[in-house]
Protein backbone atom coordinates (compact mmCIF):
# COMPACT_ATOMS: atom_id res chain seq x y z
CA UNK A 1 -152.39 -79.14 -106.76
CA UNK A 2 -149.20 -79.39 -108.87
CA UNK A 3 -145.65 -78.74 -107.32
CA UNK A 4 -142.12 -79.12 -108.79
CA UNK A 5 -139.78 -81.31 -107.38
CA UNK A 6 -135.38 -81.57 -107.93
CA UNK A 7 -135.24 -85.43 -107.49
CA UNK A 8 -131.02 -85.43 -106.65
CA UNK A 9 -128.57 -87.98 -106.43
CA UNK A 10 -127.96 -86.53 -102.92
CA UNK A 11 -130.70 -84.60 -102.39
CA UNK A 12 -134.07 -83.52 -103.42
CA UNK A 13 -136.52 -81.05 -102.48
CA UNK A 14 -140.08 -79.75 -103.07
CA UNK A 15 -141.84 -75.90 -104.10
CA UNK A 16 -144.65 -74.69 -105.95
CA UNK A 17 -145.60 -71.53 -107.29
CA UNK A 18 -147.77 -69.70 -104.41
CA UNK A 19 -149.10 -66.00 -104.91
CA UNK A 20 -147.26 -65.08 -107.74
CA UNK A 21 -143.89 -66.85 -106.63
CA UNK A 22 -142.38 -69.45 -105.64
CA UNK A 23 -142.10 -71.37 -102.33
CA UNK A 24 -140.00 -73.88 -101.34
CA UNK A 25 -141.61 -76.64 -98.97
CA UNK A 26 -139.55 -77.52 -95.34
CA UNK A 27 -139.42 -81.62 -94.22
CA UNK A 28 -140.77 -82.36 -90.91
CA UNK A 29 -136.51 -81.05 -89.67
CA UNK A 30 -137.53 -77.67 -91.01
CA UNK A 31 -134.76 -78.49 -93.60
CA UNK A 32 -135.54 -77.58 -97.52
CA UNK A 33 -133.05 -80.03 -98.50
CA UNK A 34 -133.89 -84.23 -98.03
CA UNK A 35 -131.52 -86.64 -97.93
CA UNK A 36 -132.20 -88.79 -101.27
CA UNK A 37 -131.83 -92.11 -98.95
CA UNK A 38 -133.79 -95.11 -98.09
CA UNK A 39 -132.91 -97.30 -95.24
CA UNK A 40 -135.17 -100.41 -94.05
CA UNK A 41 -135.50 -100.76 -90.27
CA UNK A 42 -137.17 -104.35 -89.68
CA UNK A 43 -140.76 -103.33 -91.28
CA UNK A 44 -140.20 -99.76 -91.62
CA UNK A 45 -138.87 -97.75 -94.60
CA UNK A 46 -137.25 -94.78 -93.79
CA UNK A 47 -136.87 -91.90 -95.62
CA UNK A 48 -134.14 -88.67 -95.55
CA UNK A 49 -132.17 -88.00 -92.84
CA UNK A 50 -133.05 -90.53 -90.55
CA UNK A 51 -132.02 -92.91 -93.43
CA UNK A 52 -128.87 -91.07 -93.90
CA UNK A 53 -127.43 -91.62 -90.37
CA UNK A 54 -128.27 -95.55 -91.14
CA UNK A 55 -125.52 -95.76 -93.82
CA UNK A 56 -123.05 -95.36 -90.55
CA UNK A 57 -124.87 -97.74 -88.59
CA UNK A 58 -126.68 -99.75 -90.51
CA UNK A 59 -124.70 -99.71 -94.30
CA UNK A 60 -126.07 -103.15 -95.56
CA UNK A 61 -129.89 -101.93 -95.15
CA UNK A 62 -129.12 -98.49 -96.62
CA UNK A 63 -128.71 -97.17 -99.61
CA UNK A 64 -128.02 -93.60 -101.48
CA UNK A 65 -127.19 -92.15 -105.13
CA UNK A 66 -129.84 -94.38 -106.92
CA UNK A 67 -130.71 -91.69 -109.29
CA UNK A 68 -127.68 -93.17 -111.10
CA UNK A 69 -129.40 -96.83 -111.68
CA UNK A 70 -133.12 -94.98 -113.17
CA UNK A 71 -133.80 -96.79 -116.50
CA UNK A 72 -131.65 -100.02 -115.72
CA UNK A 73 -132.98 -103.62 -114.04
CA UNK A 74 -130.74 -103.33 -111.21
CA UNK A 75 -132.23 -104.47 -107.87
CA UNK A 76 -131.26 -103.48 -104.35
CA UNK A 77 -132.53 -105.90 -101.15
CA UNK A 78 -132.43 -104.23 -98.18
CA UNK A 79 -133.24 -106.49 -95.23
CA UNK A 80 -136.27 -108.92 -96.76
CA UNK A 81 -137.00 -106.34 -99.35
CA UNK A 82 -135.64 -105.84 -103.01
CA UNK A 83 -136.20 -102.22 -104.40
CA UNK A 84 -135.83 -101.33 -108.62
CA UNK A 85 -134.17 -97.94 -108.39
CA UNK A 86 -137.81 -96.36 -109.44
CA UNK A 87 -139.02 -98.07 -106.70
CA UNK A 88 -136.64 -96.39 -104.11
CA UNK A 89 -137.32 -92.90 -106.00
CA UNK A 90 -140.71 -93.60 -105.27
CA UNK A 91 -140.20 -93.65 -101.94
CA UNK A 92 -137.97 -90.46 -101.89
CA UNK A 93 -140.91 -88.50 -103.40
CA UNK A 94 -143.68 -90.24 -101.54
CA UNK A 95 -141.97 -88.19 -98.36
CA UNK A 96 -141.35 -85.12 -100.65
CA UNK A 97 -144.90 -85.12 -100.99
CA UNK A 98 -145.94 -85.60 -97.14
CA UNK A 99 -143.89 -82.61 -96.31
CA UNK A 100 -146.25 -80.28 -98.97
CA UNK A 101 -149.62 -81.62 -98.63
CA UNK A 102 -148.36 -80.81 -95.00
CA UNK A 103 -147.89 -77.43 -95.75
CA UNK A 104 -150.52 -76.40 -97.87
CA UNK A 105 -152.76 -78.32 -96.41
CA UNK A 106 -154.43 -79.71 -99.22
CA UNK A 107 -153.59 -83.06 -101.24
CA UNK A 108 -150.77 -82.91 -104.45
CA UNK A 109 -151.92 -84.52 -107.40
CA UNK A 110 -149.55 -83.67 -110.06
CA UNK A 111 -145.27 -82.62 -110.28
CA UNK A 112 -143.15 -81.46 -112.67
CA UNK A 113 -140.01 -82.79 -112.40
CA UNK A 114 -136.35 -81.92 -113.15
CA UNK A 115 -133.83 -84.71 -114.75
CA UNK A 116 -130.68 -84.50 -115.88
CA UNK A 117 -130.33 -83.13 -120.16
CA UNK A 118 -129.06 -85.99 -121.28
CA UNK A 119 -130.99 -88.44 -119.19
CA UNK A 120 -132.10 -91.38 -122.07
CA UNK A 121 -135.68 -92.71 -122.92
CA UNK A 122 -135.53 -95.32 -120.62
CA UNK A 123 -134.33 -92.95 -117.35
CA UNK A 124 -137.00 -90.61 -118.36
CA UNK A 125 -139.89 -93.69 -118.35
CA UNK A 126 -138.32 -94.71 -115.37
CA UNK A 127 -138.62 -91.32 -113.97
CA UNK A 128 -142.18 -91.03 -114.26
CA UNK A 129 -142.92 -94.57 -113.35
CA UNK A 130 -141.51 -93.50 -109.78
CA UNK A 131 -144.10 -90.52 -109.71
CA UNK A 132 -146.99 -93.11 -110.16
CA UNK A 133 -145.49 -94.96 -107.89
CA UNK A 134 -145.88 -92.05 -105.59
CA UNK A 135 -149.15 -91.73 -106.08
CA UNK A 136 -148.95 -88.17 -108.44
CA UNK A 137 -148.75 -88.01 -112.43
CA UNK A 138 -146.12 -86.26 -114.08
CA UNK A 139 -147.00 -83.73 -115.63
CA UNK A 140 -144.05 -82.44 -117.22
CA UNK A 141 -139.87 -83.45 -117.34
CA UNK A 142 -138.05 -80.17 -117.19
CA UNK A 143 -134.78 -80.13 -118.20
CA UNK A 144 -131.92 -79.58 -115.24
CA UNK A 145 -130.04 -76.49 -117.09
CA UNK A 146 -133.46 -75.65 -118.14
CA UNK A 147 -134.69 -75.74 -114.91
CA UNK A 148 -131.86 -73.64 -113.40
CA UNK A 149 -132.25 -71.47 -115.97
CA UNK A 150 -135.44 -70.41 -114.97
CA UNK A 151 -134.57 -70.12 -111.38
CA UNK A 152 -132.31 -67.02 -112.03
CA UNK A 153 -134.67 -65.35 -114.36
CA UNK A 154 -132.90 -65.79 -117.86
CA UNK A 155 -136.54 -66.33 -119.40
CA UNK A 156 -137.18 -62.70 -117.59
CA UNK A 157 -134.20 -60.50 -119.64
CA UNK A 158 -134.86 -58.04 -122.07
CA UNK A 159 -134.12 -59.52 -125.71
CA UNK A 160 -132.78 -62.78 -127.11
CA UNK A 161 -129.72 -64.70 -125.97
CA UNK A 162 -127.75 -67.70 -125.50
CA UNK A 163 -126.54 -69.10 -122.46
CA UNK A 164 -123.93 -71.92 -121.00
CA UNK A 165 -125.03 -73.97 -117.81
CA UNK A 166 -123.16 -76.15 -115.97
CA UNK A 167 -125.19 -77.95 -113.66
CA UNK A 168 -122.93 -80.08 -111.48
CA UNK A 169 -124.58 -81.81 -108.57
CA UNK A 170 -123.83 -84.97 -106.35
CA UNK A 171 -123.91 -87.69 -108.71
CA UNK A 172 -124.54 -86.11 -112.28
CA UNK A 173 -122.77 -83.51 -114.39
CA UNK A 174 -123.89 -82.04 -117.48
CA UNK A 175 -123.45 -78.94 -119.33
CA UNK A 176 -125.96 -77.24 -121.92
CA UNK A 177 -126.19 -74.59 -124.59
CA UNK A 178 -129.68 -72.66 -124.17
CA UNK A 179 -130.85 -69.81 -126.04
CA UNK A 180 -133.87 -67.96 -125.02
CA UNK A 181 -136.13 -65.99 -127.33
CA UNK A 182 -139.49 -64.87 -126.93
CA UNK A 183 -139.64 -66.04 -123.22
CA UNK A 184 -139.14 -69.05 -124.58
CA UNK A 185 -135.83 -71.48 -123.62
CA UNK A 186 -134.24 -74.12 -126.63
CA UNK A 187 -131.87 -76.46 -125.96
CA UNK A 188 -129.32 -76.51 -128.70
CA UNK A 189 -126.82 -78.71 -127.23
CA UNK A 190 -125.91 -80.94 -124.13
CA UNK A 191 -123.31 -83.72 -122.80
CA UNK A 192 -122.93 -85.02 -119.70
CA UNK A 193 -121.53 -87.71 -117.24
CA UNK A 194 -123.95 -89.46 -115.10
CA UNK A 195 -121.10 -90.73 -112.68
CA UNK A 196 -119.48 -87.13 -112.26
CA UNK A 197 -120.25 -85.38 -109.21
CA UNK A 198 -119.78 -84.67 -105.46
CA UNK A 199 -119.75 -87.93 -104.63
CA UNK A 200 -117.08 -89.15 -106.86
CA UNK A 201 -115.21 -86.34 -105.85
CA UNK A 202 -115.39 -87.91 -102.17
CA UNK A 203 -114.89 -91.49 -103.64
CA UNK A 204 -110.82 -89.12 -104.75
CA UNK A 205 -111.04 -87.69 -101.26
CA UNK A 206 -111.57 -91.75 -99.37
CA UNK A 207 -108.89 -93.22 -101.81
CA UNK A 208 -106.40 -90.48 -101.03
CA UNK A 209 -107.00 -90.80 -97.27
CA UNK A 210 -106.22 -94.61 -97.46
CA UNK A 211 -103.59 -94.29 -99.26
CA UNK A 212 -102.04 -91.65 -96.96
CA UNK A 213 -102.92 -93.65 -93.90
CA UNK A 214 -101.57 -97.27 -95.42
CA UNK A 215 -105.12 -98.50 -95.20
CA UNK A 216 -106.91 -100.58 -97.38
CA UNK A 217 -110.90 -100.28 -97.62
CA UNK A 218 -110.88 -104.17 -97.53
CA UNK A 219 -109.53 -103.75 -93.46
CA UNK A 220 -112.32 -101.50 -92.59
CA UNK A 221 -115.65 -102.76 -91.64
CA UNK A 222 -118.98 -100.98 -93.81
CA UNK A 223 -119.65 -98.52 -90.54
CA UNK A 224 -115.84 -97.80 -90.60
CA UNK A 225 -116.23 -96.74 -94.00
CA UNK A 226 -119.24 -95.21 -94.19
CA UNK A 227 -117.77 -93.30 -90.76
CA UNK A 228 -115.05 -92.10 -93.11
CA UNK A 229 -117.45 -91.22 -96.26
CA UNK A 230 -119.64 -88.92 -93.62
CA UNK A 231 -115.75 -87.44 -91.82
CA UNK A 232 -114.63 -86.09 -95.49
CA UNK A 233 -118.33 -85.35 -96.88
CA UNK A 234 -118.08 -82.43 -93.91
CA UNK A 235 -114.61 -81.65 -94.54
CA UNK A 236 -115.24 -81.20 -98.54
CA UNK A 237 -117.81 -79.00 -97.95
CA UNK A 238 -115.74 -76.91 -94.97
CA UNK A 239 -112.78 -76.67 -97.78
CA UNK A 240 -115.99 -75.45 -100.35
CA UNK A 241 -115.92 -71.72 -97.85
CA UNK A 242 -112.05 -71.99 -96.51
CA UNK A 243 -108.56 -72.55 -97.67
CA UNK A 244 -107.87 -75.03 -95.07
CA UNK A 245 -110.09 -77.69 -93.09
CA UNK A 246 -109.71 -79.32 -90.03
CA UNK A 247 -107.78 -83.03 -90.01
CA UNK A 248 -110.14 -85.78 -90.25
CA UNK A 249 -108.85 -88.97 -88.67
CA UNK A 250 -110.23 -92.75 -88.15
CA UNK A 251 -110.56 -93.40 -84.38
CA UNK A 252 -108.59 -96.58 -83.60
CA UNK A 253 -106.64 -96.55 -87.13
């Protein structure tokens, strides 16, 4: 069975084609979307959400947005354990995986996976080194623009064309010229920023709430902070549907 999987900076998620379209895979929440976070819990490796709600409680033996280390030798050690950024992707798409074989009830062998245009070489390697880490082989990279491309039907238009995507997630940005001929998709151009995204837009939205409340990070403990991170995460995305969000403060700052 092969499935494609979005491995995000902030979150990643699961489908395959089924019956002549495609289906989108739930975690055991019911939620489409997984938290792309690993947290280590004495012997246990957690995985998603659960993980997520450790970077409040537990900051030092969490960790998120690792998507931006793939291709370098950074190491993270969480509790007794030290984790190559592949390694910790590995584990993000090991649970991916669960949740489908779950679902279709029969075992995934092979993925397709989306990465970033400009991702180099060595991201790429890294990339697939994670799947066979997971246990699948990679059958394919697919583009990100590509990729979204395809998910609102560009390849399915009458005639030739060119087209600009943005693709601007939680920890990457990059933008690409495609043209599509012949059902067929050609990248003629891209550029992008791997450190340009949602979160950095919340690392503007933390510094600016310091700096209005005369705090500095250094006076805040790592569940203080992540507390905060988590407080203005929810208020970014309440200002993404309204012109006006409710205040966020610190309790006992």
């Amino acid at each position: 069975m092969i499935v494609g999987i979005d491995l995000g900076t902030t979150h990643s998620l699961i489908g395959a084609y089924r019956d002549g379209q495609p289906v989108l895979f739930p975690n055991a929440l019911g939620d489409l979307l997984t938290p792309s976070v690993v947290s280590v819990d004495g012997d246990d490796v957690l995985v998603g959400q659960a993980a997520r709600d450790r970077l409040i409680s537990h900051p030092s033996q969490s960790v998120a947005a690792f998507k931006r280390w793939m291709g370098t030798s950074r190491e993270t050690r969480l509790g007794k354990r030290t984790f190559r950024p592949e390694d910790l992707s590995a584990l993000v798409l090991r649970a991916l995986i669960a949740d489908a074989e779950a679902a279709l009830g029969e075992k995934v062998t092979e993925a397709v996976i989306s990465v970033p245009a400009y991702f180099s070489d060595a991201q790429r390697k890294a990339t697939r080194a994670a799947g066979e880490l997971a246990g699948i082989r990679v059958e394919r990279l697919i583009n990100e623009p590509t990729a979204a491309a395809l998910a609102y039907g560009l390849h399915g238009r009458d005639g030739e064309g060119r087209f600009l995507v943005f693709d601007l997630g939680g920890g990457t940005f990059d933008v690409s010229i495609l043209e599509c001929f012949e059902n067929v998709f050609e990248v003629h151009a891209s550029a992008g920023d791997n450190f340009l995204g949602g979160e950095d837009f919340l690392d503007v939205l933390v510094g600016a709430f310091l700096a209005d409340a005369h705090l500095h990070e250094a006076k805040l403990s790592g569940p203080e902070m992540a507390q905060l991170r988590r407080r203005l995460e929810l208020l970014k995305r309440e200002l993404g549907t309204g012109e006006a969000a409710l205040q966020i403060t610190l309790a006992g700052k």
